[in-house]
Protein backbone atom coordinates (compact mmCIF):
# COMPACT_ATOMS: atom_id res chain seq x y z
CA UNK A 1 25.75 72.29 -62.85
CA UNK A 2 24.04 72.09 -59.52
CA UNK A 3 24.90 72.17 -55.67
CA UNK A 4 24.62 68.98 -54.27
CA UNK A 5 24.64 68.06 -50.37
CA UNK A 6 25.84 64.04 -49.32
CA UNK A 7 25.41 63.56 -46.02
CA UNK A 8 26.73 60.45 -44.77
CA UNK A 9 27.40 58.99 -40.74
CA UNK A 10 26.93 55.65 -38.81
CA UNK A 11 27.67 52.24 -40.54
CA UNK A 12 28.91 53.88 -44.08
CA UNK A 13 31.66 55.23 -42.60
CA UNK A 14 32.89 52.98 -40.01
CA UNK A 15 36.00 51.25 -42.05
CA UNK A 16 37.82 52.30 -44.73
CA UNK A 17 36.30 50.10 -47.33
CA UNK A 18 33.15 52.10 -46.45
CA UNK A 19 34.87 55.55 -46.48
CA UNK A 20 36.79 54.70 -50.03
CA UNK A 21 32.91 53.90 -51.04
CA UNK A 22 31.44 57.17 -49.90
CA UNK A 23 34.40 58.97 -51.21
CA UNK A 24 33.33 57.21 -54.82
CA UNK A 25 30.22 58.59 -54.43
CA UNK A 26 31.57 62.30 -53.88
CA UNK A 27 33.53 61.83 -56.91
CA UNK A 28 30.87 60.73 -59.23
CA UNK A 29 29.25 64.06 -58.42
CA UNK A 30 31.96 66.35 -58.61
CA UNK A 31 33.10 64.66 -62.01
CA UNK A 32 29.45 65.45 -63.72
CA UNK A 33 30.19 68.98 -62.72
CA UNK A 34 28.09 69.57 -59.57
CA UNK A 35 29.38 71.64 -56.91
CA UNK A 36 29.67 68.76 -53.40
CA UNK A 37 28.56 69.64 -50.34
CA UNK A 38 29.68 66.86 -47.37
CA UNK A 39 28.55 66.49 -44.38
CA UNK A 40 29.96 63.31 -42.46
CA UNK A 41 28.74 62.71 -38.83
CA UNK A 42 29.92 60.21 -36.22
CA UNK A 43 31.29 57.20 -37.56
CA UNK A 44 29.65 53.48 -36.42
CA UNK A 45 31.35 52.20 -32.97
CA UNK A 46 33.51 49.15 -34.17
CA UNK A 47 33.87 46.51 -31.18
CA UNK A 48 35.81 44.09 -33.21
């Protein structure tokens, strides 16, 4: 068991097919055991 730290920001968070993604890879992490650290900065500007 470890500490892990995700940080994620910009274009893989800018939809929520992205943030389901990221939250996959949170997941994986916990589910081996690890304590998750997440750190999520500003998301991607979207001008569609």
């Amino acid at each position: 068991m470890g500490i892990i730290v995700q940080k994620f920001g910009g274009s893989s968070v800018e939809n929520t097919d992205k943030l389901f993604n990221v939250c996959s890879h949170i997941i994986k992490e916990y589910d081996k055991g690890n304590y998750v650290v997440v750190v999520v900065s500003a998301q991607r500007k979207n001008n569609r």
